[in-house]
Protein backbone atom coordinates (compact mmCIF):
# COMPACT_ATOMS: atom_id res chain seq x y z
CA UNK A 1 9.44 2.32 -14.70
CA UNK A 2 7.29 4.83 -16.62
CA UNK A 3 7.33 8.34 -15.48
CA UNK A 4 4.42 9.96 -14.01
CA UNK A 5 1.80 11.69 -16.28
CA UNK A 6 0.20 14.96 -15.88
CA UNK A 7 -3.37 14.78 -16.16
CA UNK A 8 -4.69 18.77 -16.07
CA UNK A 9 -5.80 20.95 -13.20
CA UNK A 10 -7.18 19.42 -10.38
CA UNK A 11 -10.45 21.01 -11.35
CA UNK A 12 -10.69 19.10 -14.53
CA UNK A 13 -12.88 16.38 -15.65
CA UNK A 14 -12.92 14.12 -13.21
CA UNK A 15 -11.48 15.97 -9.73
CA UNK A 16 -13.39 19.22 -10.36
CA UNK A 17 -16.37 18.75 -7.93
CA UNK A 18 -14.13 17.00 -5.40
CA UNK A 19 -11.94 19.93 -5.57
CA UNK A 20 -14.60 22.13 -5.32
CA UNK A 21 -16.41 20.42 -1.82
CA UNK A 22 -14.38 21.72 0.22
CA UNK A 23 -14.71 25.48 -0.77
CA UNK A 24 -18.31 24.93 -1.14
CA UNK A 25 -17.89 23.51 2.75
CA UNK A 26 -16.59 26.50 4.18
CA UNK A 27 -18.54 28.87 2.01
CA UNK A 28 -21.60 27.45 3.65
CA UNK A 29 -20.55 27.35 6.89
CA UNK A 30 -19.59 31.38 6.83
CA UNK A 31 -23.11 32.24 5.19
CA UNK A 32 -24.47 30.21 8.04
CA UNK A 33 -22.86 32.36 10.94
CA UNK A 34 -22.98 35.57 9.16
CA UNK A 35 -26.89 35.29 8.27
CA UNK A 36 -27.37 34.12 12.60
CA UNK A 37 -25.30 37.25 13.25
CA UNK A 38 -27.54 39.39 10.81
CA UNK A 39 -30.83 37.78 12.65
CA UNK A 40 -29.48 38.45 16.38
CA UNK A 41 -29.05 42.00 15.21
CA UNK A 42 -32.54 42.39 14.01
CA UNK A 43 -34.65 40.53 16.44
CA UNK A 44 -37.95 41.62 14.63
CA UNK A 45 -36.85 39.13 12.01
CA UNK A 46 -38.33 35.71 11.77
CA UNK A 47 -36.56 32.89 14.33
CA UNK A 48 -33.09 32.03 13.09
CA UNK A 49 -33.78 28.25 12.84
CA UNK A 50 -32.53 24.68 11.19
CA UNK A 51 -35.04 25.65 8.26
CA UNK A 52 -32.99 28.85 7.54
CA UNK A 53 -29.94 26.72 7.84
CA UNK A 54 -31.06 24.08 5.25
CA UNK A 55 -32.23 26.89 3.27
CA UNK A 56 -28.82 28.55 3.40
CA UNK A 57 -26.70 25.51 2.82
CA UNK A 58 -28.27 24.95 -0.66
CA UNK A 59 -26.33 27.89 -2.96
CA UNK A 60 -23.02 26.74 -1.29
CA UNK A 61 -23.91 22.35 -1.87
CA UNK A 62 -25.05 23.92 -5.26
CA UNK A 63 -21.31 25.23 -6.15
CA UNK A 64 -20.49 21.39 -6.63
CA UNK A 65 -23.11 21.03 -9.14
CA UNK A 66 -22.70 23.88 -11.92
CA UNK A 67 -18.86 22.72 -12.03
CA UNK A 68 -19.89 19.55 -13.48
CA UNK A 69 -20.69 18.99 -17.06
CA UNK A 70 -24.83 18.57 -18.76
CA UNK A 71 -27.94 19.16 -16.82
CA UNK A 72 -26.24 19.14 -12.99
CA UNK A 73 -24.82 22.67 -13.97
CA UNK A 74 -28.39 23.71 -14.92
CA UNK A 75 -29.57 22.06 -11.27
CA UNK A 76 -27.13 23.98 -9.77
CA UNK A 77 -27.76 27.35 -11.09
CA UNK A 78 -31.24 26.93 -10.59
CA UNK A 79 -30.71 26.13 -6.70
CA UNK A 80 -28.42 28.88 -6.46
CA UNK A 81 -30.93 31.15 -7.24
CA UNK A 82 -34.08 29.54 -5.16
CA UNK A 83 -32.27 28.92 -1.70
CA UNK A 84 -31.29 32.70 -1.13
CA UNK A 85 -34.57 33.87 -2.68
CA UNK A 86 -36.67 31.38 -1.02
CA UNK A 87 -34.53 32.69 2.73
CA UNK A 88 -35.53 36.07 1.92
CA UNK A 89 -38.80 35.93 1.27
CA UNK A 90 -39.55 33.72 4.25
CA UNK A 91 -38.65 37.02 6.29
CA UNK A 92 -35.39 36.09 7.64
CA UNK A 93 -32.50 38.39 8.28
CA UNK A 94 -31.28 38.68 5.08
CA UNK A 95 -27.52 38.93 6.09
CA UNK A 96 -24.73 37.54 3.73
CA UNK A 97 -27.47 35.18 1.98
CA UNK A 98 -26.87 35.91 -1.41
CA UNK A 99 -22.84 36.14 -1.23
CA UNK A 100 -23.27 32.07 -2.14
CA UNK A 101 -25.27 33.13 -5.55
CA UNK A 102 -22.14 35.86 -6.68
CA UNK A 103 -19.69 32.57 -6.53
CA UNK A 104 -21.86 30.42 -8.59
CA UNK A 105 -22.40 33.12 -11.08
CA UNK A 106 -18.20 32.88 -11.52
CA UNK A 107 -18.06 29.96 -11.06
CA UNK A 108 -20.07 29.28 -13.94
CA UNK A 109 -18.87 31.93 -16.55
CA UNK A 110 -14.98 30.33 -15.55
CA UNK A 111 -16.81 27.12 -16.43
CA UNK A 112 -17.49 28.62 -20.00
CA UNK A 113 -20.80 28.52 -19.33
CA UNK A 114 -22.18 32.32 -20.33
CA UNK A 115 -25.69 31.76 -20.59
CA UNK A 116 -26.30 30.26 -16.92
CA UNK A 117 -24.25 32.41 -15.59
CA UNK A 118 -25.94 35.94 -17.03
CA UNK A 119 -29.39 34.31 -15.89
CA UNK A 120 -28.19 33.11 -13.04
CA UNK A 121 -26.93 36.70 -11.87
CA UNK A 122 -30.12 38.13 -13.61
CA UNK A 123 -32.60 36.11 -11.47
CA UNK A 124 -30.86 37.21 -8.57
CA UNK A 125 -31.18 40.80 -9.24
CA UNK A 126 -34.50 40.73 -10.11
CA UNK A 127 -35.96 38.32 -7.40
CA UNK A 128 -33.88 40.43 -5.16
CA UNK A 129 -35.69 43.29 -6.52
CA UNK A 130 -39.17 42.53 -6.50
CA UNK A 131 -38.36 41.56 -2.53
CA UNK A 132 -37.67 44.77 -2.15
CA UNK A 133 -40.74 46.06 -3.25
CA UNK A 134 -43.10 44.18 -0.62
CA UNK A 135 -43.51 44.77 2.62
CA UNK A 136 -41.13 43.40 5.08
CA UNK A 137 -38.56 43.11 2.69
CA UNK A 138 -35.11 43.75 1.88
CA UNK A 139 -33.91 48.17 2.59
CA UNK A 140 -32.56 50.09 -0.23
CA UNK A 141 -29.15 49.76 0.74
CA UNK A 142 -29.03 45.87 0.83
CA UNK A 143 -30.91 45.79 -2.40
CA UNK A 144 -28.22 48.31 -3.55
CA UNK A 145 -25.12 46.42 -2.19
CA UNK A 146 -26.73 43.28 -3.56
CA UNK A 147 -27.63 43.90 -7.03
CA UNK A 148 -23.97 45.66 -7.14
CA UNK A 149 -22.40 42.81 -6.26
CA UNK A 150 -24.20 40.56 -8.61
CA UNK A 151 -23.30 42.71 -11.36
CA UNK A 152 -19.49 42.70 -10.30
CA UNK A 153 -20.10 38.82 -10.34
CA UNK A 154 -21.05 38.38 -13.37
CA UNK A 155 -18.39 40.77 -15.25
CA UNK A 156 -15.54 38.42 -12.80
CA UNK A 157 -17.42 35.61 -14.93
CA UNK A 158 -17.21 36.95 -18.22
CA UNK A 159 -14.00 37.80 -17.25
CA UNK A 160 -12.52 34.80 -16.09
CA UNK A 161 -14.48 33.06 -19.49
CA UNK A 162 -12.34 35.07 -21.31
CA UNK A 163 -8.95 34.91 -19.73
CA UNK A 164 -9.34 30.94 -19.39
CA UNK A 165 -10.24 30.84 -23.51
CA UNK A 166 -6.96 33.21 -23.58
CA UNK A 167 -5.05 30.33 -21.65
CA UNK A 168 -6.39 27.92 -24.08
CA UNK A 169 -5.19 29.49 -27.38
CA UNK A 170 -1.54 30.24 -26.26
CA UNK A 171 -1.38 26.41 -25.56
CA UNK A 172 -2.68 25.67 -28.85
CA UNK A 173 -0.07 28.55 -30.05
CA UNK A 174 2.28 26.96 -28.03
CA UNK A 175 1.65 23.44 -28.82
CA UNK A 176 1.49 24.60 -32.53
CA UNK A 177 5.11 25.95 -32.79
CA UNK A 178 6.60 22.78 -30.91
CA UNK A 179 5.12 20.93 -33.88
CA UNK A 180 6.35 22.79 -36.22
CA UNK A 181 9.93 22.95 -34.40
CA UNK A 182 9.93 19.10 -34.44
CA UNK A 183 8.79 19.11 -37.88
CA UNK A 184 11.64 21.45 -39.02
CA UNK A 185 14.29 19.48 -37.58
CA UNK A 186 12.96 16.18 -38.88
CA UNK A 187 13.37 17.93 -42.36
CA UNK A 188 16.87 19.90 -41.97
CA UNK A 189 17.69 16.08 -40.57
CA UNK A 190 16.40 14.32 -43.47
CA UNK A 191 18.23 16.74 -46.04
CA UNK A 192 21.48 16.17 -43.59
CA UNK A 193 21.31 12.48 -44.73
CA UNK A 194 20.17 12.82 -48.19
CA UNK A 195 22.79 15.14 -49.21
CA UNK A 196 25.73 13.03 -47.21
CA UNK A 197 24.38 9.68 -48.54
CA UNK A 198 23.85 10.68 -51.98
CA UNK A 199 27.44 12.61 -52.49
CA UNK A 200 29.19 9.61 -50.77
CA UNK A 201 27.25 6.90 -52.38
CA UNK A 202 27.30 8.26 -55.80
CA UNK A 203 31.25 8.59 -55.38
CA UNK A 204 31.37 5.06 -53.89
CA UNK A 205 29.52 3.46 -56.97
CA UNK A 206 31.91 5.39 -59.81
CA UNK A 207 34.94 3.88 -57.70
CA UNK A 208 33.41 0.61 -57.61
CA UNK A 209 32.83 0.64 -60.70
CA UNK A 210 36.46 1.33 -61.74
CA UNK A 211 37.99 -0.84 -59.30
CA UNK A 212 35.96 -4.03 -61.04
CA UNK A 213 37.18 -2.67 -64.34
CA UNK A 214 40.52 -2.26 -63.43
CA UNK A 215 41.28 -5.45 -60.84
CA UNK A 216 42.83 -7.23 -63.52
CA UNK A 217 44.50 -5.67 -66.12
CA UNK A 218 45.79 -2.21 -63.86
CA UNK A 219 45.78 -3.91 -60.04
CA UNK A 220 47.50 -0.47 -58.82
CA UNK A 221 44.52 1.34 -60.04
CA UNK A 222 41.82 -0.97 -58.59
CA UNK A 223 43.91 -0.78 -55.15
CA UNK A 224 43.64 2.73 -55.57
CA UNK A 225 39.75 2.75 -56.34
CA UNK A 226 39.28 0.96 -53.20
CA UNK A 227 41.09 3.52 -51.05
CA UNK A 228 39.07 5.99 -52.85
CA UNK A 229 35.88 3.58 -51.35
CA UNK A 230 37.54 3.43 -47.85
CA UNK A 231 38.29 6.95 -47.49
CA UNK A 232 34.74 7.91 -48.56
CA UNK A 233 32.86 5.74 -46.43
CA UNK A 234 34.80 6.80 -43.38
CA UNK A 235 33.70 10.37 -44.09
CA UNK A 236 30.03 9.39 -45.33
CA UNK A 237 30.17 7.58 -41.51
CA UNK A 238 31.18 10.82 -39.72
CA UNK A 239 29.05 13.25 -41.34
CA UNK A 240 26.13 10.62 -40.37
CA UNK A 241 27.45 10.15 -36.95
CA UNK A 242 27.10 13.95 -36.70
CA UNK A 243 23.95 14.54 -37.76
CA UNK A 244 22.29 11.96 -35.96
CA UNK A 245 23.98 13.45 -32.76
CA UNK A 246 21.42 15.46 -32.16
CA UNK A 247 18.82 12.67 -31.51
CA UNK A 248 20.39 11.70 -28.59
CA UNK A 249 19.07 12.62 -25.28
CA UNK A 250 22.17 14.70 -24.32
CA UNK A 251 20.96 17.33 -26.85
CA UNK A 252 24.65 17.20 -28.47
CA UNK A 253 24.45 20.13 -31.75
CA UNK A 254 26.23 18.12 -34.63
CA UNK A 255 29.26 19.81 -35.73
CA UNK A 256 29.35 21.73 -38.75
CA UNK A 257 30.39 19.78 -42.34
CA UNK A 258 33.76 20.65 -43.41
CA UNK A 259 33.46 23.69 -45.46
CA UNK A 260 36.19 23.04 -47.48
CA UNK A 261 35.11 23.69 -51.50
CA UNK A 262 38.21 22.70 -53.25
CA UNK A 263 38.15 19.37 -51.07
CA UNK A 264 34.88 18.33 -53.17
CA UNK A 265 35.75 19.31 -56.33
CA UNK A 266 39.15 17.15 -55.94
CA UNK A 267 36.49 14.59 -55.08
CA UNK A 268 34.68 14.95 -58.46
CA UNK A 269 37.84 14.52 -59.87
CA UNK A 270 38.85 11.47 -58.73
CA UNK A 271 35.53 9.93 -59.56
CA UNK A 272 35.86 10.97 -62.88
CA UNK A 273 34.92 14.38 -63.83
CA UNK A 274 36.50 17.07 -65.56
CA UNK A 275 36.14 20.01 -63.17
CA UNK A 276 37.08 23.67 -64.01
CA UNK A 277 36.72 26.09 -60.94
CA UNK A 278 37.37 29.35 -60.08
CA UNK A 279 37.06 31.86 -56.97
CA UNK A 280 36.23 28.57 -54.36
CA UNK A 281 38.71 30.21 -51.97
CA UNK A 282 36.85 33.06 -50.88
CA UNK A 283 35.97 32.94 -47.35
CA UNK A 284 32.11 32.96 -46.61
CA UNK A 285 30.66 33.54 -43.05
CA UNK A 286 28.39 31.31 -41.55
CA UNK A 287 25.43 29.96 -42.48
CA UNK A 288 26.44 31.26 -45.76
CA UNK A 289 29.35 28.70 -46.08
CA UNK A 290 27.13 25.80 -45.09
CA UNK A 291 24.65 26.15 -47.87
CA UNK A 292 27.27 26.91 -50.44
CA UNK A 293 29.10 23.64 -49.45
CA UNK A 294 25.91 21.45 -49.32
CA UNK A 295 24.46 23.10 -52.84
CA UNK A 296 27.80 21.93 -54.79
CA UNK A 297 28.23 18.87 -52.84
CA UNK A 298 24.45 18.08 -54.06
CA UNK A 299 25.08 19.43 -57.49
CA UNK A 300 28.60 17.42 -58.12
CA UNK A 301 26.51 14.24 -57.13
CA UNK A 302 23.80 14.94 -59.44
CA UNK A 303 26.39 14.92 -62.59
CA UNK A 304 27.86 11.98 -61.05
CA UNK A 305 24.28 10.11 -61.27
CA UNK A 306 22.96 11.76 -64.39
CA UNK A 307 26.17 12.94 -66.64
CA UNK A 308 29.10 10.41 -65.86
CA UNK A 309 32.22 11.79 -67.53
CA UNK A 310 30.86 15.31 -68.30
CA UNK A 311 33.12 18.30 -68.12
CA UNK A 312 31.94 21.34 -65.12
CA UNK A 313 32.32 24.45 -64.41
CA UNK A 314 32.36 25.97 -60.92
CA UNK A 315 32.62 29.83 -60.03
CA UNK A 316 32.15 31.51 -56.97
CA UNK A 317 31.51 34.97 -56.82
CA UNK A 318 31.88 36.97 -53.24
CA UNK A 319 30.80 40.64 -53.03
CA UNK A 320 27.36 41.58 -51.20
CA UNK A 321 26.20 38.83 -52.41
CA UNK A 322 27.43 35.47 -52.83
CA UNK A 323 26.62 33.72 -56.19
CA UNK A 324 27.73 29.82 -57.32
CA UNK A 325 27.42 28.33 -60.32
CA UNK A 326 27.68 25.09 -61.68
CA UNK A 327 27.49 24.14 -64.89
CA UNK A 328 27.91 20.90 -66.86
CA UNK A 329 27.72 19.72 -70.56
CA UNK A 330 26.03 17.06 -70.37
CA UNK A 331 22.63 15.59 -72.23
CA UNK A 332 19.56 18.03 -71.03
CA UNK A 333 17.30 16.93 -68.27
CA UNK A 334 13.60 16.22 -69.82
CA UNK A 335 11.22 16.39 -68.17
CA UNK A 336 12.90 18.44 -65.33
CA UNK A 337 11.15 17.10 -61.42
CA UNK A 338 12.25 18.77 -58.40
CA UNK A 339 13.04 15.78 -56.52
CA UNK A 340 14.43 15.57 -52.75
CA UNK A 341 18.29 17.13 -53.73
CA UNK A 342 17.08 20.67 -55.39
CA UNK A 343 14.06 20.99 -53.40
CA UNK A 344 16.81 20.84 -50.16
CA UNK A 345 19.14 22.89 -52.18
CA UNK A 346 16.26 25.14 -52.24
CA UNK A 347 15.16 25.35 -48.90
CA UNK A 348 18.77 25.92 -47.70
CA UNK A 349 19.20 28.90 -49.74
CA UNK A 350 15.58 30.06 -48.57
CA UNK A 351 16.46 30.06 -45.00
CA UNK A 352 18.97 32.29 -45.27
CA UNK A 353 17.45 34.68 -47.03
CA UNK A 354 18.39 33.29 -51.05
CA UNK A 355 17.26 31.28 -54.21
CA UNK A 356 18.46 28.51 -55.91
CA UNK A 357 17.33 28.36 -59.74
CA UNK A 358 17.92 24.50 -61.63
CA UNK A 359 17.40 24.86 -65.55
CA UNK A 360 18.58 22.05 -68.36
CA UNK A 361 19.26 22.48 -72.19
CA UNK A 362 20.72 21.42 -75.09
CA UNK A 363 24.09 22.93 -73.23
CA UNK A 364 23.75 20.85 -70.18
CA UNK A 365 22.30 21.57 -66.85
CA UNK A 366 22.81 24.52 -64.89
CA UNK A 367 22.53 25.33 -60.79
CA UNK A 368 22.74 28.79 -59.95
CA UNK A 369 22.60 29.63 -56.51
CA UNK A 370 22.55 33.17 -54.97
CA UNK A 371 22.33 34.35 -50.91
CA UNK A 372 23.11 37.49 -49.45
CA UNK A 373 26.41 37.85 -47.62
């Protein structure tokens, strides 16, 4: 069973004019009464009849028109304008005949549609005007009230215009950042799984490869090459377990990689390496800890992969800020590509505020990484 879809306001592409009927409806129907009102009060008027009430229903039928899209708009505004012009100047009462004219004109600058709805308002005003100036026709205080209230119509339009291109760019804003959220996590996820599968894996290989050199002539050693493998893998399988928590729908946060230092350079060890450290007991808040732990987990596996057998050095240094560096003898790096372990050592140490520098020479290759406490 899929799950229901939203498909925009109910004035959008397809239910706008619908939507807008019934409005339009009543609308009419009150600019109707009023105008017969207006007329019984001024019986020198011309005959309130079913001409005035055609005339009168064609601004409020024309309110379904300039919400829809291409030339109906342009229909509509232009019927907006001659029904309430066309009332007036046929002598009738002129009553609340132009109210239907003020909606249109917001109507159509909500609609994004400036241009109709300044001339729209405009053609009002000065039809409504010139009306004025004959005989018989509209007194200087409706003229006043009217062209006041077109005025006021067309700044709600602009108005409106504006606050619904307002609405639009926050959702774009909005929609923006979501993007980018998703895309962050994807890539703190994918550096997650690099750095766990390439310090497990590259340990796993250097065991396996001593266990196959040692099954036969040192059994005890192969036996304990393959413990080595086991225990590995179970923590490799954790760590990924963890990480890919958070995928799952209950929104579980991974828990944090063990932070413990010494337990990865006794690691190294194991597989092979000659590791000299020193100051890998100081404690380090959070996120500090995290990105020390994953920037010598990453570098340890890189000497594994690139400088089997070499001899490292690891300090820590703990003060305001907090500065590792690892260091190994082995053959220099040429040329030197940032590929997917230093550029995520790198953008650990950058979003907490560090910098991570990689350099290789003829006295080995060197990872220096440096975050404020």
């Amino acid at each position: 069973m899929t799950s229901p879809t939203w498909t925009g306001p109910p004035w959008g592409r397809r239910g706008r004019s619908g939507w807008v009927a019934v409005p339009a409806a009543f609308l009419g129907l009150l600019t109707v009464l009023g105008c017969a009102g207006a007329n019984a009060w001024h019986p020198g008027s011309r005959a309130f009849d079913g001409v005035a009430v055609l005339i009168l229903l064609v601004a409020p039928a024309a309110l379904v028109l300039v919400v829809r899209r291409g030339a109906a708009a342009l229909v509509g505004a232009v019927l907006a304008v001659v029904g309430p012009v066309t009332y007036l100047a046929l002598g009738y009462a002129p009553g609340p005949a132009l109210v239907p004219l003020g909606f249109v004109v917001v109507a159509l600058g909500a609609t994004r549609r400036r241009v109709l709805s300044l001339a729209a308002g405009t053609a009002g005003v000065v039809a409504v005007a010139v009306l004025a100036l004959l005989p018989g026709g509209p007194n200087p205080v409706y003229t006043t009230l009217t062209i006041t209230g077109l005025a006021v119509a067309m700044l709600l339009g602009e108005g409106a215009r504006g606050r619904r291109e307002r609405m639009q760019a926050l959702r774009a804003a909005r929609a923006s950042r979501e993007e980018s959220a998703v895309a962050a996590e994807r890539l703190r996820i994918a550096r997650e799984l690099h750095d766990v599968l390439a310090h497990s894996l590259s340990g796993i290989t250097v065991q396996a490869g001593v266990g196959l050199h040692l099954m036969d002539r040192e059994p005890e050693a192969a036996r304990q090459a393959l413990v080595e493998i086991r225990d590995a893998s179970r923590d490799a399988l954790d760590e990924v377990r963890d990480v890919l928590g958070i995928l799952r729908a209950e929104g579980e946060a991974p828990r944090e990689p063990a932070r413990s230092l010494r337990a990865l350079v006794e690691r190294a060890r194991s597989d092979g390496l000659t590791v000299h450290e020193e100051g890998l007991g100081s404690d380090l808040p959070d996120p500090v800890a995290g990105v020390v732990h994953r920037t010598l987990q990453e570098a340890l596996s890189n000497v594994r992969r690139h400088a089997p057998g070499a001899s490292v050095q690891v300090s820590l240094v703990s003060g305001d800020a907090v500065v590792l560096d690892v260091r190994d003898d082995g053959p220099p790096v040429a040329p030197l590509v940032e590929g997917y372990g230093l550029r995520g050592m790198r953008e650990r140490a950058e979003a907490v505020g560090g910098t991570v520098t990689a350099t290789s020479g003829a006295d080995g290759f060197h990872v220096r990484l440096e975050v404020p406490r």
